[in-house]
Every structure is written in structure tokens, then in C-alpha cells.
Protein backbone atom coordinates (compact mmCIF):
# COMPACT_ATOMS: atom_id res chain seq x y z
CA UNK A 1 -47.66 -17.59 -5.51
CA UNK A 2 -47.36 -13.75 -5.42
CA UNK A 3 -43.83 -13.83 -4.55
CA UNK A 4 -43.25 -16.17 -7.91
CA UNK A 5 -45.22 -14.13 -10.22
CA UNK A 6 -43.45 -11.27 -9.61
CA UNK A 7 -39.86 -13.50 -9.34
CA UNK A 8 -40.48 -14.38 -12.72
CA UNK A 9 -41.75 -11.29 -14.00
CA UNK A 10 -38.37 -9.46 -12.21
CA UNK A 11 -36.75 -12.52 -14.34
CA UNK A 12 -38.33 -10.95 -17.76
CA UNK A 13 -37.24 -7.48 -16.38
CA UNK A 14 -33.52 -8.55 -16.40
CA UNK A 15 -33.56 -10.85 -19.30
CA UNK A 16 -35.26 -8.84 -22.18
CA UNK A 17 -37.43 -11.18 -23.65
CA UNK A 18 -37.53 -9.37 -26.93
CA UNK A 19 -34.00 -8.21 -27.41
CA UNK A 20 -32.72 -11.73 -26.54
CA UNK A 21 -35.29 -13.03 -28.92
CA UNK A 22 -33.71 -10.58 -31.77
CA UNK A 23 -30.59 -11.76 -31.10
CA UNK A 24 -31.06 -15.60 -30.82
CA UNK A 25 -32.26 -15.05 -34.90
CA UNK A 26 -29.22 -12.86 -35.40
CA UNK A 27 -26.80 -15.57 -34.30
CA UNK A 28 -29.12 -18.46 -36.32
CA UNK A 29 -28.36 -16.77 -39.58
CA UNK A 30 -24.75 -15.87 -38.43
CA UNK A 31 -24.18 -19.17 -37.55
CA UNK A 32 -25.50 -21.04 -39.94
CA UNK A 33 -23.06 -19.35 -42.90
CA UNK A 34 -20.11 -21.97 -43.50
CA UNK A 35 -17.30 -19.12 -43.66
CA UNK A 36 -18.15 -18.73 -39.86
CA UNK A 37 -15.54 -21.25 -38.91
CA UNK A 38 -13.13 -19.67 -41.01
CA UNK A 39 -12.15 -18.09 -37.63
CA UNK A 40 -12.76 -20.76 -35.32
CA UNK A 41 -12.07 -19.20 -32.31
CA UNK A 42 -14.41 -16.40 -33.18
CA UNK A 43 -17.01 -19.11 -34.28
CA UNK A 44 -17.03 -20.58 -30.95
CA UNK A 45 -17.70 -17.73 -28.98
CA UNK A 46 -20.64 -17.31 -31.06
CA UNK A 47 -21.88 -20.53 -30.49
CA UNK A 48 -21.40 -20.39 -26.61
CA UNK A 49 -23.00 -17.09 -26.74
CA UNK A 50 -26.26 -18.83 -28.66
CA UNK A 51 -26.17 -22.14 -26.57
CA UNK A 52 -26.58 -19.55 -23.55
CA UNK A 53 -29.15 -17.36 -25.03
CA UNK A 54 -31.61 -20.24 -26.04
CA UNK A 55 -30.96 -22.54 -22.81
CA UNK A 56 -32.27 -18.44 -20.76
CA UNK A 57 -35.36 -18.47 -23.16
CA UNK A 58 -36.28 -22.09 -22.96
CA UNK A 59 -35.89 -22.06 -18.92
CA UNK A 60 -37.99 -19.13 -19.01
CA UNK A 61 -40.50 -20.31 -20.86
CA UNK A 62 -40.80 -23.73 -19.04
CA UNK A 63 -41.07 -21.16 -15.35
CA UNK A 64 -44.35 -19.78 -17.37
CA UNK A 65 -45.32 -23.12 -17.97
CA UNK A 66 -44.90 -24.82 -14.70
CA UNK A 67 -46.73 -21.81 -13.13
CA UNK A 68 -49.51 -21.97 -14.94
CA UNK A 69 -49.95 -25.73 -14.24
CA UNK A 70 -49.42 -25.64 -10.78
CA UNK A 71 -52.19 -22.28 -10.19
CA UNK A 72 -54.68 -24.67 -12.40
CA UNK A 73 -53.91 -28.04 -10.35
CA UNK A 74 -54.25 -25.79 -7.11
CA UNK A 75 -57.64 -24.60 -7.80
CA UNK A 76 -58.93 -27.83 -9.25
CA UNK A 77 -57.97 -28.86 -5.68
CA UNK A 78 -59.67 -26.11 -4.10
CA UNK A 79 -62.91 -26.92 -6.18
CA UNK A 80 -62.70 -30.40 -4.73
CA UNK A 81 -61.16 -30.14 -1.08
CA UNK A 82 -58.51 -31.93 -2.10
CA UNK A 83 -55.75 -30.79 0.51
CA UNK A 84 -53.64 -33.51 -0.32
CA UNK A 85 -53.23 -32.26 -4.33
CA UNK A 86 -52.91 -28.43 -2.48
CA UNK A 87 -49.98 -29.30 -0.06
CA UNK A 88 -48.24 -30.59 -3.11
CA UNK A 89 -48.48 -28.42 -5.31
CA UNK A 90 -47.37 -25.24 -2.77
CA UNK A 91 -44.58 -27.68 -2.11
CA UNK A 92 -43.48 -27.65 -5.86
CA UNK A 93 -44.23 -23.79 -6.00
CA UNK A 94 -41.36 -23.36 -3.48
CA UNK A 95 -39.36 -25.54 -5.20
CA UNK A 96 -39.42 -23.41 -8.73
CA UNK A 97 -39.41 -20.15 -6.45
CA UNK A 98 -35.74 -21.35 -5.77
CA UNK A 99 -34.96 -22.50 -8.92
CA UNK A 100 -36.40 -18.96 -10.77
CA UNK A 101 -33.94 -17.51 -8.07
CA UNK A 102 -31.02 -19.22 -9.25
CA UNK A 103 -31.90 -18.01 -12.72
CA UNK A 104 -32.60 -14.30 -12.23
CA UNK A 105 -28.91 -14.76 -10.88
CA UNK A 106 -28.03 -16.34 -13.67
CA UNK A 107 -29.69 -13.75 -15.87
CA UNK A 108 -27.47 -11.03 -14.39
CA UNK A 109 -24.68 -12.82 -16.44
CA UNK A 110 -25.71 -10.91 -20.00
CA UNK A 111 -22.93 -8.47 -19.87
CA UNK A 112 -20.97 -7.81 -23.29
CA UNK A 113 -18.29 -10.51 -21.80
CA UNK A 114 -19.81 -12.50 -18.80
CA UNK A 115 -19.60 -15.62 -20.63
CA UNK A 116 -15.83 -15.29 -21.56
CA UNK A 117 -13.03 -17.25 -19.30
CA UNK A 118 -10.78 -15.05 -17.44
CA UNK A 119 -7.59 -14.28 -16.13
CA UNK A 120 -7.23 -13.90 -12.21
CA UNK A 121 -4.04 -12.58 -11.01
CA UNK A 122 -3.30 -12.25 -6.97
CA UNK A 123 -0.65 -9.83 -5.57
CA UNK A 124 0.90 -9.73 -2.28
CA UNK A 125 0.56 -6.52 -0.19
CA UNK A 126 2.88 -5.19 2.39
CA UNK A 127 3.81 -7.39 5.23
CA UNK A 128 6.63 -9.67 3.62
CA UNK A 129 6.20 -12.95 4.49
CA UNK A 130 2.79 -12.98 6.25
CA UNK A 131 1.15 -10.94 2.76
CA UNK A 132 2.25 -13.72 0.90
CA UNK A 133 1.15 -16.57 2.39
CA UNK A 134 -1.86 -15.10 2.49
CA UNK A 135 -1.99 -14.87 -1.47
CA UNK A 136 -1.28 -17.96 -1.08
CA UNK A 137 -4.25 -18.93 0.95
CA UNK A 138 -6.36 -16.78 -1.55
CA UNK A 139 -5.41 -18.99 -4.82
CA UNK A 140 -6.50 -22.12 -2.79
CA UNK A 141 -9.29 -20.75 -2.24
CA UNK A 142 -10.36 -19.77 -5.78
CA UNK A 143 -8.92 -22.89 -7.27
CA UNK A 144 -11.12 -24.91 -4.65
CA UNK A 145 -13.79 -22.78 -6.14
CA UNK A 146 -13.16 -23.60 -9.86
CA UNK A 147 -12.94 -27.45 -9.35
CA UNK A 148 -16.17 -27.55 -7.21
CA UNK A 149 -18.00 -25.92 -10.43
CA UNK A 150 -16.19 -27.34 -13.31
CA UNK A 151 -13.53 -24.72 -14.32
CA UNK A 152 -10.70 -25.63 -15.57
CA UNK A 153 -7.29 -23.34 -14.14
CA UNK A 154 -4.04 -23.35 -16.37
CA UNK A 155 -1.26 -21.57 -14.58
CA UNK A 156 0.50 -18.87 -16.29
CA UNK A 157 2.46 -16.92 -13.90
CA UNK A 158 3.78 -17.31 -10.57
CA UNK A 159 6.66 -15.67 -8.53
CA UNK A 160 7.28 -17.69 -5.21
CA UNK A 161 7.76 -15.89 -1.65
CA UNK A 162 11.34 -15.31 0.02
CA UNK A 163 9.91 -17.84 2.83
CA UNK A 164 6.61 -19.06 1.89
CA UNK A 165 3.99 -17.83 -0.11
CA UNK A 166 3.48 -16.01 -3.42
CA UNK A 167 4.28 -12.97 -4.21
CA UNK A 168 2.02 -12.76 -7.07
CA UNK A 169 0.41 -15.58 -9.17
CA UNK A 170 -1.96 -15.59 -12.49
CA UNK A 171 -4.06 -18.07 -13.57
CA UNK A 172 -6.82 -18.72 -16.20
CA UNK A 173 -9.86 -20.12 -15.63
CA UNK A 174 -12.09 -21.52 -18.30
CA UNK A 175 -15.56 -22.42 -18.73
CA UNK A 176 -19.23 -20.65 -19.33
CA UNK A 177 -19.55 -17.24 -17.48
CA UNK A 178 -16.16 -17.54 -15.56
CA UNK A 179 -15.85 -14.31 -16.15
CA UNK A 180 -19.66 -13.18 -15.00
CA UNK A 181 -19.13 -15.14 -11.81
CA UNK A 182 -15.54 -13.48 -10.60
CA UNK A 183 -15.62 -10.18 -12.03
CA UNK A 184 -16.96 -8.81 -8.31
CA UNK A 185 -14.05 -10.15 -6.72
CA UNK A 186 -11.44 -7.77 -8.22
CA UNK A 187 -10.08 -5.65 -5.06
CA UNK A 188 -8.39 -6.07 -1.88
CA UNK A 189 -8.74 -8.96 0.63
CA UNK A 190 -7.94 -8.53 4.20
CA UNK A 191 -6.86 -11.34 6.78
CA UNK A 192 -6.40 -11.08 10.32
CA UNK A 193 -5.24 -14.45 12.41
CA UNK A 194 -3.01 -15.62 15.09
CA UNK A 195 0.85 -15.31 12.79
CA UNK A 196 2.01 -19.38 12.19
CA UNK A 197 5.17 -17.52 11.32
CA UNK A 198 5.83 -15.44 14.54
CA UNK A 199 7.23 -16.98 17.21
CA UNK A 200 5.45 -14.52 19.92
CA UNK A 201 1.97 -15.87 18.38
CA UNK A 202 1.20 -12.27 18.15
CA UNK A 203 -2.28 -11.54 15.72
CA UNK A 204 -1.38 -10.05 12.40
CA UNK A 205 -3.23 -7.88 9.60
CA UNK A 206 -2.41 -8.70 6.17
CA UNK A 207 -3.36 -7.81 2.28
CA UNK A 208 -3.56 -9.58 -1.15
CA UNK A 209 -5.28 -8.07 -4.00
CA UNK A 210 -6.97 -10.01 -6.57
CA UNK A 211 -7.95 -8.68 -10.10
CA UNK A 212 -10.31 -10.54 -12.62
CA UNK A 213 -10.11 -9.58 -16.03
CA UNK A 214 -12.10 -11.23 -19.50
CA UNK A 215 -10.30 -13.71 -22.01
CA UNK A 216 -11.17 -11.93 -25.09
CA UNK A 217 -11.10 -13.83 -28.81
CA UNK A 218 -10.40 -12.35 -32.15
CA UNK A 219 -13.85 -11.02 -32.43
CA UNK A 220 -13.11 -8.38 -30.30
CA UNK A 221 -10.45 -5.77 -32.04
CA UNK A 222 -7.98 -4.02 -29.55
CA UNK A 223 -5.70 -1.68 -31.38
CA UNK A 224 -1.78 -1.73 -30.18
CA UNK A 225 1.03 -0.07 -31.42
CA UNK A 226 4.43 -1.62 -30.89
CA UNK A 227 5.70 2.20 -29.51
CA UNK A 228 3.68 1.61 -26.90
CA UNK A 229 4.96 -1.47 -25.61
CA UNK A 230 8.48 -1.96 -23.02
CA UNK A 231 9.13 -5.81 -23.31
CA UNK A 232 11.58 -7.48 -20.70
CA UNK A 233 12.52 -10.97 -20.49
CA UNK A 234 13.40 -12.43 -17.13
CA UNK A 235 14.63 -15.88 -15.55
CA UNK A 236 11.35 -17.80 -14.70
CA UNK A 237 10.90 -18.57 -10.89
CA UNK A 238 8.61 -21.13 -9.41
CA UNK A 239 7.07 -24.06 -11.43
CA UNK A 240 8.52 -25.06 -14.10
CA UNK A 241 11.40 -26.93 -14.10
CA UNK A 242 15.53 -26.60 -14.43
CA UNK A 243 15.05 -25.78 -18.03
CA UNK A 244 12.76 -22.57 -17.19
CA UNK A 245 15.17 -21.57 -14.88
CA UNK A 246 18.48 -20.85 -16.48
CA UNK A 247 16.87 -19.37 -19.82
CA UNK A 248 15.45 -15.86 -20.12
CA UNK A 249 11.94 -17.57 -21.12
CA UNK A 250 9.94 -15.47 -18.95
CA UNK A 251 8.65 -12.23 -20.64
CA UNK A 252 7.57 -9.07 -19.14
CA UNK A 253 5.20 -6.41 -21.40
CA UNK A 254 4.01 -3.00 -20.18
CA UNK A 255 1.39 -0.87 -21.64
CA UNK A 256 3.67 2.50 -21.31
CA UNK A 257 0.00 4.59 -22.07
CA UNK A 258 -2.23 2.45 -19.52
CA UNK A 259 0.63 1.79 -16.96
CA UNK A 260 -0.81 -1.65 -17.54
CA UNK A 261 1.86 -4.87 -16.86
CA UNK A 262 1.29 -8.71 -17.63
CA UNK A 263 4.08 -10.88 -17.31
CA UNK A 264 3.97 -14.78 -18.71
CA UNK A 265 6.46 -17.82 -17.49
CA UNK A 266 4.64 -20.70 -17.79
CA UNK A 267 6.38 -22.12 -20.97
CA UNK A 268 9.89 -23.18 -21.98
CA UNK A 269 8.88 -21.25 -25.00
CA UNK A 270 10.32 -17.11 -24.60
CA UNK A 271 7.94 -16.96 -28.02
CA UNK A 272 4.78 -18.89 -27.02
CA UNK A 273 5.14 -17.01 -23.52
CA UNK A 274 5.32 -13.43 -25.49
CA UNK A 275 1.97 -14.78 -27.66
CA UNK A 276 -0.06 -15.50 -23.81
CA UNK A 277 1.36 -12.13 -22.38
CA UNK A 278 0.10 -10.12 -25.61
CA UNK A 279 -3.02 -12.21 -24.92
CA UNK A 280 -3.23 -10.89 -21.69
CA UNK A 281 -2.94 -7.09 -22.63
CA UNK A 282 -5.91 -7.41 -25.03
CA UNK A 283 -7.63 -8.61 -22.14
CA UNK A 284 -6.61 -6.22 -19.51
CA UNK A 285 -7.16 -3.43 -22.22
CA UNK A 286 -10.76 -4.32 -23.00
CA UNK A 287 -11.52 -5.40 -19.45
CA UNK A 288 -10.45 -1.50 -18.38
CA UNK A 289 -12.55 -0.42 -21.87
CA UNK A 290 -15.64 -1.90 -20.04
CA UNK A 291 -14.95 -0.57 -17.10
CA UNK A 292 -14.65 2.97 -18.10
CA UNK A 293 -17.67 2.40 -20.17
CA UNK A 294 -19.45 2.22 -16.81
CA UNK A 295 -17.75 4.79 -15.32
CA UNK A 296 -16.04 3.40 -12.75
CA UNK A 297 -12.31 2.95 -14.25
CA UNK A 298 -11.03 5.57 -11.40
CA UNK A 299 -12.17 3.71 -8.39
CA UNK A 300 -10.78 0.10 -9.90
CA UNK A 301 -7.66 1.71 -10.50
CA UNK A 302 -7.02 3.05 -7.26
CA UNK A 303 -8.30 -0.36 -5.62
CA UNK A 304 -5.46 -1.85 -7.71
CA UNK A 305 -2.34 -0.01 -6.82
CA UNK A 306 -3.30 0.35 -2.82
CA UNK A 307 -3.05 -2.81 -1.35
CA UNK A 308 -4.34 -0.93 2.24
CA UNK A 309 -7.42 -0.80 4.11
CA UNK A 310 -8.84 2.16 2.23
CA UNK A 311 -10.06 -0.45 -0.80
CA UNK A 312 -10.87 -3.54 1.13
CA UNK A 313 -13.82 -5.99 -0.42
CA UNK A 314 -14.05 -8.78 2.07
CA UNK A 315 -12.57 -8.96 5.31
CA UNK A 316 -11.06 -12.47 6.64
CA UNK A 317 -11.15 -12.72 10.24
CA UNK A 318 -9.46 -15.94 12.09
CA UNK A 319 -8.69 -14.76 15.73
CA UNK A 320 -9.82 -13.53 18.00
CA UNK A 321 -12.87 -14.96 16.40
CA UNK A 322 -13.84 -16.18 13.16
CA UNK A 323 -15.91 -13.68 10.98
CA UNK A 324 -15.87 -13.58 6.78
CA UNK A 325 -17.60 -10.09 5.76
CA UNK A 326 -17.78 -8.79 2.73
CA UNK A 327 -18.04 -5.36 2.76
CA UNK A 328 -19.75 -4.35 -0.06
CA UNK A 329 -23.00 -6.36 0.62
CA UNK A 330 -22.43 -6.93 4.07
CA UNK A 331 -22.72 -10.60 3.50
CA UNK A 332 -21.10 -12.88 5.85
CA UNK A 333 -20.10 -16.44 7.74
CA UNK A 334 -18.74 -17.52 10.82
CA UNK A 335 -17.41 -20.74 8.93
CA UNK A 336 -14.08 -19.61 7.81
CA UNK A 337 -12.82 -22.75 6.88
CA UNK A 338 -15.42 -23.71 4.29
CA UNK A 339 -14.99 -20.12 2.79
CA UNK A 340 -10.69 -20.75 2.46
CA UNK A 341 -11.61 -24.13 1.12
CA UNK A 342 -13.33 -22.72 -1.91
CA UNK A 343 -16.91 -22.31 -0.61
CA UNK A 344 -17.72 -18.57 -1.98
CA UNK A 345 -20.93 -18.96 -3.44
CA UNK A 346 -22.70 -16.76 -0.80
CA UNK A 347 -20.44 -13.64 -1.59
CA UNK A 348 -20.34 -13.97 -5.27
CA UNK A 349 -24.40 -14.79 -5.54
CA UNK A 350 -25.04 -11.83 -2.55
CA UNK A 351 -22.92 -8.97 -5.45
CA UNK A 352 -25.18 -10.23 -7.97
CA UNK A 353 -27.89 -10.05 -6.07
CA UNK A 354 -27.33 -6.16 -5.22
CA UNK A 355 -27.37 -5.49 -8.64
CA UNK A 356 -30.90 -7.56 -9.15
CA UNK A 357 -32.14 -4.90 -6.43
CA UNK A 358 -30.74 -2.14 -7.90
CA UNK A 359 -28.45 -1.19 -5.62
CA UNK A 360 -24.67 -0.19 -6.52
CA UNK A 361 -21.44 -2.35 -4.98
């Protein structure tokens, strides 16, 4: 019972009770005014952003509840030597000790854009064929992970491998805290396995990087001046059809200041493709403005434009034996195959949970 009092009160500790409280008014009288949906992408967010807010402070309140009613039905069966009533009741105490768990987890999702969708874009490393596959593999594996929970992916870019593969891919992934749930998983993944494309069956070592970034709306203001923009058009590759692929449709910005890139194919459109990439920058601009608000911009960076072993997150370990470890929290599997077919959960629950104890990743 110890162990849930101070769950929940580690709950309140992440979830400020009063601030949230503040801010659930805020957003009553903000949503409640009729020229809100006067920008109704903008009025939406809000509304998610409320929907969330209340939902934390109802479950919280309903933990304080349920606590109190079990502590008072456990000593009315201690008065009476009731063991019966007493097995029960420890037996539901466990039950909302996993369930505040989930929450304080949950709870770690309050950052300025947590709730947003995202973007995820993979790149191949060095290695040619055998990289690319693997970012292959990696897309699966994230897309398994978005219909087991709900998210919806729309495909946005993808540039096929010489053989097999991807060289790089981005998708978008909507739905409540998308964004919260992936951000950890920006950096580079390792695999090591028996080569299916060498015909020594010789082990290989290769690299994909994968980079998360927020879907921002127009509440959020990111300032861009044409100057700073080179925009190429390029035949689309991939998906898409024999119109996409003998018209110029694809485009191709770069943020000369940032050395930031986004690059959009997946419409016949060259116009509505230009509207998604400048979409994308706003995003990648703001999601690097958060990052450098926490000071850690130079690390992300680097872990970006090395695709190597110095900036590894998980390692992905097929043969000689089969070992998933992420290096950051030093959580791990031996089930590989439940891991490539979208099971992640562990990893992405194990970064959040560093942060619940305090501890940097």
C-alpha cells in the first residue's frame, strides 16, 4: 500500500495538480469563445490539448478515490477477521498499482508538443544494399507499431533501394501523443544478422537512422524567409504511379541557415507536394527549437549526420544469437521477432521511465 501511496504521490509530482488545474480553466474560457474555430486547425489542437488535460485530472482523482476505499474496506476486514474481504482487496491494490504505473507514464507526455502527430523519416547508412533493407525492416517495424495502437501512417516520401530496400522513407503518423511516444527513438539503429543477400552467408553490421520530429499547426508561428530557402524539384521514385514518374512532381526544400532538408513525393500535385514539404520545415524547425531549448541540439545533430557506431540507440542482434538492447536504458529482449514485428513498447515505456527516475538518456 506504501508502494501506491507514494506511486500516486510521484504521479502528482509529475503532473502538477495546480498548474494543470490553471490551465484546464484557461482552455474552458478559450474554448468556449465562438471565433475559436475561426482557425480550425488551431481550434482543434486546443481541444485535444483540454480532452487530455481533464481525462489526467479525472484519472487522478478516481486513483485517490479507489485508494481510499480500498485502505477503509481493508481495515473493516481487519476489525472483523475477514481474510476473504483482505485477499481481495490487496488483489485490487495491485491491480491500480499497475494501472497508476501506466499513468505516471502517461503523465510524462506534458511536453509543449507530446500530444502533436509526427513525422518519422528513416535513412539508410553505409553498406549499400544490406543498410537499406534494413531501413526497410525498421519502417515495418514502426508501422506494425502504429496499427497495434491506433495510429494512422500516410506516406509522404520514399526513395526505393538499387536492389532492395529503402534508401530513405518519411511517413506521418497521427493520433494523441504520437509524438510523446516516438520522440526517444530519434538516432541510430544497429543490426547485425547472418546477410540473406551474400552468397558466403557471411554475418553483417548495418545502420539506419531514424528521426522523429512534431506536426506543428498554425498556433505555433515559425518565421521563414524565402532567401533562405533552395527549392529543387525531382522525378518521384517509388509509389506512386506512371503519372508521378515522368513529371517533376517531387519537390526538394533546404533550410540553407539550419542545413535542414525535407523532400515531399507523395502527390501528383508539384504544388500540394511544395505545401507538405513547407509543412515539414515548420516542423523540423520547431522540433530543433525544442531541442535547443533543452540543450541538447549538438548531440541530436551529430546523431543525425553519423550513421556509425559512435551514436547508436538500440542495437539489433540476429546471429550469432538473438539480443535487442537499447543502449540508453539498457533495456532488452531475446525475442527479436516480436520486436521487428512492431512490439516496442518495452523500449519506448523503459526511456520514459528514466526520465520518471530522474535520470538523463
Amino acid at each position: 500500500m506504501k508502494i501506491l501511496q507514494r506511486q500516486l504521490h510521484c504521479f502528482g509530482g509529475i503532473f502538477d495538480w495546480d498548474k494543470a488545474n490553471l490551465r484546464l480553466e484557461e482552455l474552458d474560457a478559450i474554448t468556449s469563445d465562438p471565433a475559436l474555430w475561426e482557425k480550425p486547425e488551431s481550434a482543434q489542437a486546443l481541444m485535444r490539448e483540454r480532452t487530455s488535460l481533464e481525462k489526467k485530472i479525472n484519472d487522478l482523482n478516481a486513483f485517490l478515490t479507489q485508494l481510499e476505499d480500498i485502505i477503509l474496506l481493508i481495515e473493516m476486514g481487519e476489525a472483523e477477521n475477514d481474510e476473504e474481504t483482505i485477499l481481495e482487496q490487496h488483489e485490487t491494490l495491485k491491480q491500480l498499482s499497475i494501472e497508476v504505473e501506466k499513468q505516471q507514464l502517461l503523465a510524462l507526455l506534458s511536453g509543449e508538443a507530446d500530444i502533436n502527430d509526427c513525422f518519422l523519416e528513416i535513412h539508410a547508412g553505409a553498406g549499400g544494399t544490406e543498410a537499406q533493407d534494413w531501413a526497410e525492416m525498421l519502417l515495418r517495424m514502426y508501422v506494425r507499431w502504429c496499427d497495434k495502437h491506433g495510429f494512422k501512417v500516410e506516406y509522404i516520401e520514399e526513395s526505393t533501394g538499387d536492389e532492395a530496400g529503402l534508401k530513405s522513407v518519411t511517413i506521418k503518423i497521427l493520433g494523441e501523443n504520437a509524438y510523446g511516444w516516438l520522440k526517444t527513438e530519434s538516432g541510430v539503429h544497429r543490426l547485425v544478422r547472418i546477410s540473406p543477400f551474400d552468397s558466403s552467408a557471411r554475418r553483417h553490421t548495418s545502420f539506419s537512422s531514424a528521426w522523429i520530429y512534431p506536426v506543428i499547426d498554425d498556433s505555433i508561428s515559425i518565421e521563414i524567409e524565402d532567401k533562405d530557402l533552395r527549392i529543387d524539384t525531382y522525378r518521384a521514385s517509388g509509389a506512386g504511379g506512371q503519372h508521378v514518374n515522368k513529371t517533376n512532381s517531387a519537390i526538394r526544400i533546404t533550410h540553407l541557415p539550419t542545413g535542414v532538408v525535407v523532400q515531399c513525393q507523395n502527390d501528383r500535385s508539384q504544388h500540394r507536394n511544395k505545401a507538405t514539404a513547407m509543412d515539414m520545415l515548420r516542423a523540423r524547425l520547431y522540433e530543433l527549437e525544442l531541442r535547443q531549448r533543452e540543450e541538447r541540439a549538438n548531440e541530436v545533430e551529430a546523431g543525425k549526420t553519423e550513421i556509425g557506431w559512435g551514436h547508436q540507440i538500440r542495437s539489433y542482434v540476429l546471429q550469432p544469437y538473438q539480443l535487442i538492447k537499447d543502449l540508453r536504458t539498457n533495456e532488452e529482449t531475446s525475442d527479436t521477432q516480436a520486436v521487428l514485428d512492431g512490439d516496442i513498447d518495452r523500449f519506448l515505456e523503459a526511456s520514459l521511465a528514466t526520465k520518471l527516475n530522474g535520470e538523463g538518456i
